[in-house]
N, C-alpha and C. Protein backbone atom coordinates (compact mmCIF):
# COMPACT_ATOMS: atom_id res chain seq x y z
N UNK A 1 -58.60 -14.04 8.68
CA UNK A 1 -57.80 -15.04 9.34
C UNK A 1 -56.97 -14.38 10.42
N UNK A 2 -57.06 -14.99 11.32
CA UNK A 2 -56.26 -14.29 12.66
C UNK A 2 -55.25 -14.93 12.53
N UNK A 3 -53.87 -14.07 13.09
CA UNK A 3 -52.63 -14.17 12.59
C UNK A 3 -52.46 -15.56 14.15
N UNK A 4 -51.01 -16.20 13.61
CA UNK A 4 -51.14 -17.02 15.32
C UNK A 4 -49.67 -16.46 15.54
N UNK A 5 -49.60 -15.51 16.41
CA UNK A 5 -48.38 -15.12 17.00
C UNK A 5 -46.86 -15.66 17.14
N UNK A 6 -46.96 -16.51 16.76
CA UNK A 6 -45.96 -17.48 16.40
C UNK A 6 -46.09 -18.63 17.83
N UNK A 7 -45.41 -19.11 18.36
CA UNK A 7 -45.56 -19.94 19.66
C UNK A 7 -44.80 -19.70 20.66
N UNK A 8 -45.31 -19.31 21.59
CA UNK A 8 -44.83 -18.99 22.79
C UNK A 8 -43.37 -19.40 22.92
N UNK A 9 -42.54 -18.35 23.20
CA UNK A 9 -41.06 -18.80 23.60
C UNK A 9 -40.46 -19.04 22.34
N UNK A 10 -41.05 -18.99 21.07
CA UNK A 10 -40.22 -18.63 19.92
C UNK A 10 -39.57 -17.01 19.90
N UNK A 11 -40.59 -16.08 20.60
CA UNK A 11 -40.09 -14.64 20.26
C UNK A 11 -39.27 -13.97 19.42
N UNK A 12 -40.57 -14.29 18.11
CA UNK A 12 -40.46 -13.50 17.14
C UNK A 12 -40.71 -12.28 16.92
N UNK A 13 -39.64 -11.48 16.43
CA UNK A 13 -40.40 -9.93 15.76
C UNK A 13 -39.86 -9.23 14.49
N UNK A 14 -39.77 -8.37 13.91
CA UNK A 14 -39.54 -8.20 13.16
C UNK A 14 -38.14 -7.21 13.53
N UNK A 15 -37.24 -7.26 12.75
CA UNK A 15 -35.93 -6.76 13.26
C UNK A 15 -35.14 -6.12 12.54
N UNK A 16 -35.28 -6.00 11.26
CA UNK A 16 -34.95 -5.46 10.11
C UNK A 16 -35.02 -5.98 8.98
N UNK A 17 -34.93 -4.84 7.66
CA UNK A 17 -34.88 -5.18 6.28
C UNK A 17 -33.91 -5.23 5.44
N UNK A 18 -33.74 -6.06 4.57
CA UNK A 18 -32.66 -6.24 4.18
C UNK A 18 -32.57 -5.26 2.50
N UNK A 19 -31.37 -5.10 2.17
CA UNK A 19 -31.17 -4.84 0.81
C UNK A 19 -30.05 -5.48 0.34
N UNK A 20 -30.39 -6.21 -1.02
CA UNK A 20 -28.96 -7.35 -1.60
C UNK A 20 -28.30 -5.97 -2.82
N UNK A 21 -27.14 -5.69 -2.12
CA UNK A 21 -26.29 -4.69 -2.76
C UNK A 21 -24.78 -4.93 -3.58
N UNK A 22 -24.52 -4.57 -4.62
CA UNK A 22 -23.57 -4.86 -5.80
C UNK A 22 -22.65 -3.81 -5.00
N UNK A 23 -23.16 -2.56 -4.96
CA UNK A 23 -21.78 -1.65 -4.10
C UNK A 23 -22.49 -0.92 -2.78
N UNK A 24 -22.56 -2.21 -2.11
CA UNK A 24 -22.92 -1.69 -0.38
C UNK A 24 -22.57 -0.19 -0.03
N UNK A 25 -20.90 0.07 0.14
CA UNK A 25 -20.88 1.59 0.24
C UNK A 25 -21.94 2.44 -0.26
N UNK A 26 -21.89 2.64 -1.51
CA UNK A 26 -22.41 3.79 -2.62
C UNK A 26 -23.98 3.67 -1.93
N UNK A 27 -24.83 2.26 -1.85
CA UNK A 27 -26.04 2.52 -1.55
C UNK A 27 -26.30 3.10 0.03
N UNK A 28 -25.58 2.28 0.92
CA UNK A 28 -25.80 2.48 2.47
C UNK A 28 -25.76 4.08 2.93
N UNK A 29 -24.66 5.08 1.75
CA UNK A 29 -24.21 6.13 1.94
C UNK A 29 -25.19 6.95 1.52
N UNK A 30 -26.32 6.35 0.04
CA UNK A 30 -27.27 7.38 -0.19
C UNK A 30 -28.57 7.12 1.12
N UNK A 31 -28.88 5.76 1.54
CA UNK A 31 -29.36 5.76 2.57
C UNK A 31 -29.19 6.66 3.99
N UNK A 32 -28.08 6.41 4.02
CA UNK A 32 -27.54 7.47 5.66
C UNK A 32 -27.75 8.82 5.38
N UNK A 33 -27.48 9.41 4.01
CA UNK A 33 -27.52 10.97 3.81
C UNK A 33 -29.13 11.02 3.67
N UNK A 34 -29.76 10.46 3.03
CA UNK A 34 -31.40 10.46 3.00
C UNK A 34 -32.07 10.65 4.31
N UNK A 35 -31.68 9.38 5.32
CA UNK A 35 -32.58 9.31 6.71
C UNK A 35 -31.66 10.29 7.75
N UNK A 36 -30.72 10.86 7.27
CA UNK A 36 -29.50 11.36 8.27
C UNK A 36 -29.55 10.94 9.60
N UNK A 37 -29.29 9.67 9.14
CA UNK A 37 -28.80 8.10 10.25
C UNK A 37 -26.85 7.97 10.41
N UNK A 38 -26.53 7.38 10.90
CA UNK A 38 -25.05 7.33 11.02
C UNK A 38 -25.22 5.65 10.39
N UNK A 39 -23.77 5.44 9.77
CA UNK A 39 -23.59 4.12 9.37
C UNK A 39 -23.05 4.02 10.61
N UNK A 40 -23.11 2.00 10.54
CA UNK A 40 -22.46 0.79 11.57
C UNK A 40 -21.78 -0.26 10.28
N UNK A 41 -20.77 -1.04 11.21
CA UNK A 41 -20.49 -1.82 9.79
C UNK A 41 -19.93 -2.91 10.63
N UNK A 42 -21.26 -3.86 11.30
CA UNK A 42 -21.44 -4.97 12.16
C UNK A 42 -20.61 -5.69 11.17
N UNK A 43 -20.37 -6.29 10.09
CA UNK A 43 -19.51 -7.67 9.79
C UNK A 43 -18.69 -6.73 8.42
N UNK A 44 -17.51 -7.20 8.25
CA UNK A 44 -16.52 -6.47 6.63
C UNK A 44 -17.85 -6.41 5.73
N UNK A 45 -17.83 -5.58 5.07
CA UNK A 45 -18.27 -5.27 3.59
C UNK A 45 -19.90 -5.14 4.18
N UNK A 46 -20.39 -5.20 5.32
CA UNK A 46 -22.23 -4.92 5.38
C UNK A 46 -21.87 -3.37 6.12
N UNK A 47 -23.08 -3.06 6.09
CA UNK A 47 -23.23 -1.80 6.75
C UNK A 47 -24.81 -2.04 7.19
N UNK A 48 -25.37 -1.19 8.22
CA UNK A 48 -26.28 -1.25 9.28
C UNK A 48 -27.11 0.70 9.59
N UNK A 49 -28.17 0.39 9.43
CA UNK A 49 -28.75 2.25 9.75
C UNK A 49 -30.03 1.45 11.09
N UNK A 50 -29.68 2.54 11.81
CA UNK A 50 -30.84 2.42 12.52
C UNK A 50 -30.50 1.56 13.76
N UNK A 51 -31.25 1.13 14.79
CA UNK A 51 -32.96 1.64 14.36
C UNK A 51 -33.21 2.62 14.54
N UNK A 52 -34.68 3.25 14.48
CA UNK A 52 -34.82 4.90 14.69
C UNK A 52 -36.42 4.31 15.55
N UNK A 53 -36.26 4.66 17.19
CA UNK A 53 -37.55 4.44 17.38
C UNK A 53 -38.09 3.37 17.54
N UNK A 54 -37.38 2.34 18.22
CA UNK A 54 -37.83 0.76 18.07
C UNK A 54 -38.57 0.55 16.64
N UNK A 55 -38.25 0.98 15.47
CA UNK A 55 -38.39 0.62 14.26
C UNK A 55 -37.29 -0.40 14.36
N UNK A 56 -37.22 -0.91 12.87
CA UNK A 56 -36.32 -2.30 12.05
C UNK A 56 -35.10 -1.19 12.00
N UNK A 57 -34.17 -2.08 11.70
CA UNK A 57 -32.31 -1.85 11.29
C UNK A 57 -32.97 -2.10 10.24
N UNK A 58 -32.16 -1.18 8.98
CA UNK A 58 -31.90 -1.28 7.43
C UNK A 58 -30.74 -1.62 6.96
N UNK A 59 -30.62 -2.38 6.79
CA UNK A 59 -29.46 -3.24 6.71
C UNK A 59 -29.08 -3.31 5.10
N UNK A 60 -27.20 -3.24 4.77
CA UNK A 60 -27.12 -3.02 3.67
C UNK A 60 -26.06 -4.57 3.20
N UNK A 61 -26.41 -5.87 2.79
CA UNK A 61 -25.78 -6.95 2.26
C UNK A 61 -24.73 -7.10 1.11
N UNK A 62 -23.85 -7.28 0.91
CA UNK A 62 -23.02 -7.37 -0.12
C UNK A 62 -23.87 -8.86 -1.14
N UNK A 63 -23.80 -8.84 -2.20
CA UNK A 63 -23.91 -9.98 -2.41
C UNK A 63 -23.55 -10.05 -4.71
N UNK A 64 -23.18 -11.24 -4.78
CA UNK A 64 -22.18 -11.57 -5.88
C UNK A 64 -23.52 -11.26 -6.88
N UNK A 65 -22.79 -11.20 -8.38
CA UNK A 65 -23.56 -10.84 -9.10
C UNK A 65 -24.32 -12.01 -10.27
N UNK A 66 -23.84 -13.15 -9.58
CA UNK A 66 -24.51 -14.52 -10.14
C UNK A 66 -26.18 -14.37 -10.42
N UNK A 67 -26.49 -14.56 -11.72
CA UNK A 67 -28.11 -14.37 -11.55
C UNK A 67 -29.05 -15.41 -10.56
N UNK A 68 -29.82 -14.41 -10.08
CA UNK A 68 -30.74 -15.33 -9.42
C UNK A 68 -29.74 -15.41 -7.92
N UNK A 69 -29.03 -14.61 -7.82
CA UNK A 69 -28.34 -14.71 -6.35
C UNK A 69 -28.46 -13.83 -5.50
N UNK A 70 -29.95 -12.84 -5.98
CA UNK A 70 -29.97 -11.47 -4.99
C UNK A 70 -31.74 -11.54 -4.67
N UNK A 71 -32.29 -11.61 -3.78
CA UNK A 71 -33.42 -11.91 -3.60
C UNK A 71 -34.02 -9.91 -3.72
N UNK A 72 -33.12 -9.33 -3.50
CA UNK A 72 -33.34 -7.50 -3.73
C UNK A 72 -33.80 -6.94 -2.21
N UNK A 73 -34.99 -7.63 -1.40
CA UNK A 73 -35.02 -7.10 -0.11
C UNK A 73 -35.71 -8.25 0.17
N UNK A 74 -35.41 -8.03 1.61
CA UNK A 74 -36.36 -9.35 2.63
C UNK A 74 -36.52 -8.91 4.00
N UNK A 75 -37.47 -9.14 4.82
CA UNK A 75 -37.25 -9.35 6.13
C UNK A 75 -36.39 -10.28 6.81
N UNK A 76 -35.92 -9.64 8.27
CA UNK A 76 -35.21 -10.10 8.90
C UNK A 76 -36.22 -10.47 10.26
N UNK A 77 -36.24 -11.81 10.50
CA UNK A 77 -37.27 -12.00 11.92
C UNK A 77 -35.97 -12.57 13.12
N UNK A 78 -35.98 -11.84 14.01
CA UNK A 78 -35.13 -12.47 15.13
C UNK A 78 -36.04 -13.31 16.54
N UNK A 79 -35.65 -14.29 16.52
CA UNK A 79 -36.36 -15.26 17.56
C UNK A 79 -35.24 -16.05 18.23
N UNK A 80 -35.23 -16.29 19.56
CA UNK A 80 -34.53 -17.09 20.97
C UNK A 80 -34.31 -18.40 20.82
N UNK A 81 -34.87 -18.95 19.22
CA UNK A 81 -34.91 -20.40 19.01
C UNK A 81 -35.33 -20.89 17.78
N UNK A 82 -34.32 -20.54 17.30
CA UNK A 82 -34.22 -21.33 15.49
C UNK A 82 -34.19 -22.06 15.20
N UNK A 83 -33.88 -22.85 15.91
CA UNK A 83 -34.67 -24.28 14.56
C UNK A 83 -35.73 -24.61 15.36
N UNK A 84 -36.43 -23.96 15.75
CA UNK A 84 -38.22 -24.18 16.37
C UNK A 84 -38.65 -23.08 15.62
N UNK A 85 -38.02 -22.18 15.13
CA UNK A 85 -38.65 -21.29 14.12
C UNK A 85 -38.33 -21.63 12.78
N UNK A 86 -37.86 -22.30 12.54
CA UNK A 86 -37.28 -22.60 11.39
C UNK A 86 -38.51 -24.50 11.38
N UNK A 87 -38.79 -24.94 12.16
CA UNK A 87 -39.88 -25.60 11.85
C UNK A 87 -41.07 -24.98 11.91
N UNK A 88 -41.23 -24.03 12.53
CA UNK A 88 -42.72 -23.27 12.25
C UNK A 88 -42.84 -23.23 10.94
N UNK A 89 -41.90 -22.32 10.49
CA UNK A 89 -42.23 -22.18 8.83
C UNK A 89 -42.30 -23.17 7.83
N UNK A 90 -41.69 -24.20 8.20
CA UNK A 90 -41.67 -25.93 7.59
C UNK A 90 -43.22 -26.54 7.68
N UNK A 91 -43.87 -26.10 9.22
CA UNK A 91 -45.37 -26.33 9.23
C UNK A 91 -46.81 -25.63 8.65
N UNK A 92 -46.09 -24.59 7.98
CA UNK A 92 -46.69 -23.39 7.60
C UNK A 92 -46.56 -23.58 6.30
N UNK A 93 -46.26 -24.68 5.67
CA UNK A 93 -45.87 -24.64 4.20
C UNK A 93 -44.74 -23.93 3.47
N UNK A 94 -43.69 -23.43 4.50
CA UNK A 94 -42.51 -22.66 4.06
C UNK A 94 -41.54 -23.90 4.03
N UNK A 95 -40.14 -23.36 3.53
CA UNK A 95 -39.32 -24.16 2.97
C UNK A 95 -37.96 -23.86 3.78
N UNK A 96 -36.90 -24.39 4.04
CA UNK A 96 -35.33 -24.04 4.60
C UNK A 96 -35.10 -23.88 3.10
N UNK A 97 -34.21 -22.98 3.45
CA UNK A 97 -33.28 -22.68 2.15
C UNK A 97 -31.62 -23.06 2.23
N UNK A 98 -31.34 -22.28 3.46
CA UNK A 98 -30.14 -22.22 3.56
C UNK A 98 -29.63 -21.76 5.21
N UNK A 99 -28.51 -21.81 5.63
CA UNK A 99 -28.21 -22.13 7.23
C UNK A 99 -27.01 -21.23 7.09
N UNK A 100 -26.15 -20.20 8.16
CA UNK A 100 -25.18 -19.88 8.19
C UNK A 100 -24.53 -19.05 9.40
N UNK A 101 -23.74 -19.69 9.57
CA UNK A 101 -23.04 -19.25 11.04
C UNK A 101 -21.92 -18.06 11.00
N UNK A 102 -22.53 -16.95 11.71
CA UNK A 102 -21.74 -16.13 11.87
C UNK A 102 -21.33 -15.76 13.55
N UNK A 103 -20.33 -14.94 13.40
CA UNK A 103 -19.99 -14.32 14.96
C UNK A 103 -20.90 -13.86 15.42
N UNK A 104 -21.67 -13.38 15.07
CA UNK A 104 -23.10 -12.46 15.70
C UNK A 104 -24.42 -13.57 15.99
N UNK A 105 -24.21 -14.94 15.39
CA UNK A 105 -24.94 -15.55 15.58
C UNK A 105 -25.42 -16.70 14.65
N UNK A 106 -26.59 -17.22 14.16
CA UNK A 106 -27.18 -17.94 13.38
C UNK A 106 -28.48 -17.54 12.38
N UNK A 107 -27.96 -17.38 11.13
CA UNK A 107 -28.85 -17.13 10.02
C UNK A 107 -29.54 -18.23 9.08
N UNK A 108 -30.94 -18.73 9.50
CA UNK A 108 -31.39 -19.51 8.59
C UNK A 108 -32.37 -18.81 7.56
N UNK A 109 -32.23 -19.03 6.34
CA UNK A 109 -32.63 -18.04 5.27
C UNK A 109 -34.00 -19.44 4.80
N UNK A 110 -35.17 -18.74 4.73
CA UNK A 110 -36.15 -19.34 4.78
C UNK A 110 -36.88 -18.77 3.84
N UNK A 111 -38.09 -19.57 3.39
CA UNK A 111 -39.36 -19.01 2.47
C UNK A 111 -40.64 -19.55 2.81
N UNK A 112 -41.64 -18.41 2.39
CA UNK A 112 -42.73 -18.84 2.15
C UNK A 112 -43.71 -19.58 1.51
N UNK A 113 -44.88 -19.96 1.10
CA UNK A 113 -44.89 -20.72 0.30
C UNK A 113 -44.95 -20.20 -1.22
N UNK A 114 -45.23 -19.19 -1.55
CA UNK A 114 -44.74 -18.64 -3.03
C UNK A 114 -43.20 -18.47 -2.87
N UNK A 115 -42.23 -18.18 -2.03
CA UNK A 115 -40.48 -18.64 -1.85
C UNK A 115 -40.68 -17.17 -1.76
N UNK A 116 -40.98 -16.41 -1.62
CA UNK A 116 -40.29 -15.19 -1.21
C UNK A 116 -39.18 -15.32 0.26
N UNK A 117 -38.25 -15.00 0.37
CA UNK A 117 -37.41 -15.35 1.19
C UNK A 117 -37.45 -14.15 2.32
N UNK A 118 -36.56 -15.03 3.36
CA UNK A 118 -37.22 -14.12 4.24
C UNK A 118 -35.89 -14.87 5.72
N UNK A 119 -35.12 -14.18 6.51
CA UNK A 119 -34.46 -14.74 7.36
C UNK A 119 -34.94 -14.68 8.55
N UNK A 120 -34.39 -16.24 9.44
CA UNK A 120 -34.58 -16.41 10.87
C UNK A 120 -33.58 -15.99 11.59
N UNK A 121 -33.23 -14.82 12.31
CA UNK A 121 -31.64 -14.78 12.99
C UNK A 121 -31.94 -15.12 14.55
N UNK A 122 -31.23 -15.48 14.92
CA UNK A 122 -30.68 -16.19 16.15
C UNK A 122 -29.62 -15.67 16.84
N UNK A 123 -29.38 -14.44 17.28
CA UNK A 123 -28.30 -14.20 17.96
C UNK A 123 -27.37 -14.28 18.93
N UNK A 124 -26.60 -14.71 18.72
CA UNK A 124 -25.38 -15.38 19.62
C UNK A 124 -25.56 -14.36 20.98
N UNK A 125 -25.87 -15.08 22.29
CA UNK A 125 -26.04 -14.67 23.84
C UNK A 125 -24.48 -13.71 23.79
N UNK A 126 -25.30 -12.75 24.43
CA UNK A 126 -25.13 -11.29 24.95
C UNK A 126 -25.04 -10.28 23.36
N UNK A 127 -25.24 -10.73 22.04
CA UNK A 127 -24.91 -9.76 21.28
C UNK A 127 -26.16 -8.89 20.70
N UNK A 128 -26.35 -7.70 20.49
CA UNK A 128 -27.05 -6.99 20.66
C UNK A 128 -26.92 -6.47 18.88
N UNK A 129 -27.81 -6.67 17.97
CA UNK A 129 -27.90 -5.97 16.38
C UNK A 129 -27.77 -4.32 16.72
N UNK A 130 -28.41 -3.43 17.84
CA UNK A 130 -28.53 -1.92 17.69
C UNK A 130 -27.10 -1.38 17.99
């Protein structure tokens, strides 16, 4: 099956991976000493490695310890137009999950059709993830 690039003027790519972390510090820090990357710490309590090489940002998430509230890792897809990407995946048999507005921009947290999750970011004009 040939992949369909997504649709013109969505410009999608892949942009980083995520990790859902109980103590962001402690992990981001064995990360940075591993890849001997420098931390970033784009929003309170996340931290950011990379990229290295027009590779993905590894990105480190805080998130509560409610079961069933940590998906563990996901991709991050950044595209110029989210909710046209956010219906692609609606036409594709994927699902919205969830929507959220930050300073850096717009995060719609999406799935596939087995729900593996997976985010649409949208970044707020002129801001730059590297």
């Amino acid at each position: 099956m040939q992949a369909d690039a997504g649709r013109p003027g969505l410009g999608m790519r892949l942009t980083a991976v995520t990790l859902d972390c109980d103590d962001v510090g402690r992990v981001a820090q064995f990360w940075s000493a591993l890849l001997g990357l420098p931390l970033r710490e784009p929003l309170p309590g996340w931290r950011r490695l990379g990229p290295v090489a027009g590779g993905p940002l590894l990105t480190f998430q805080p998130v509560d310890q409610t079961p069933g509230s940590r998906a563990g890792v996901h991709v991050d897809l950044t595209t110029v137009d989210g909710p046209a990407a956010a219906a692609r995946v609606l036409d594709l048999g994927g699902a919205l999950v969830e929507e959220h507005h930050y300073s850096e921009g717009v995060v719609r947290v999406v799935a596939d059709p087995e729900g593996h999750v997976f985010c649409l970011v949208q970044y707020a004009e002129g801001f730059s993830p590297a």
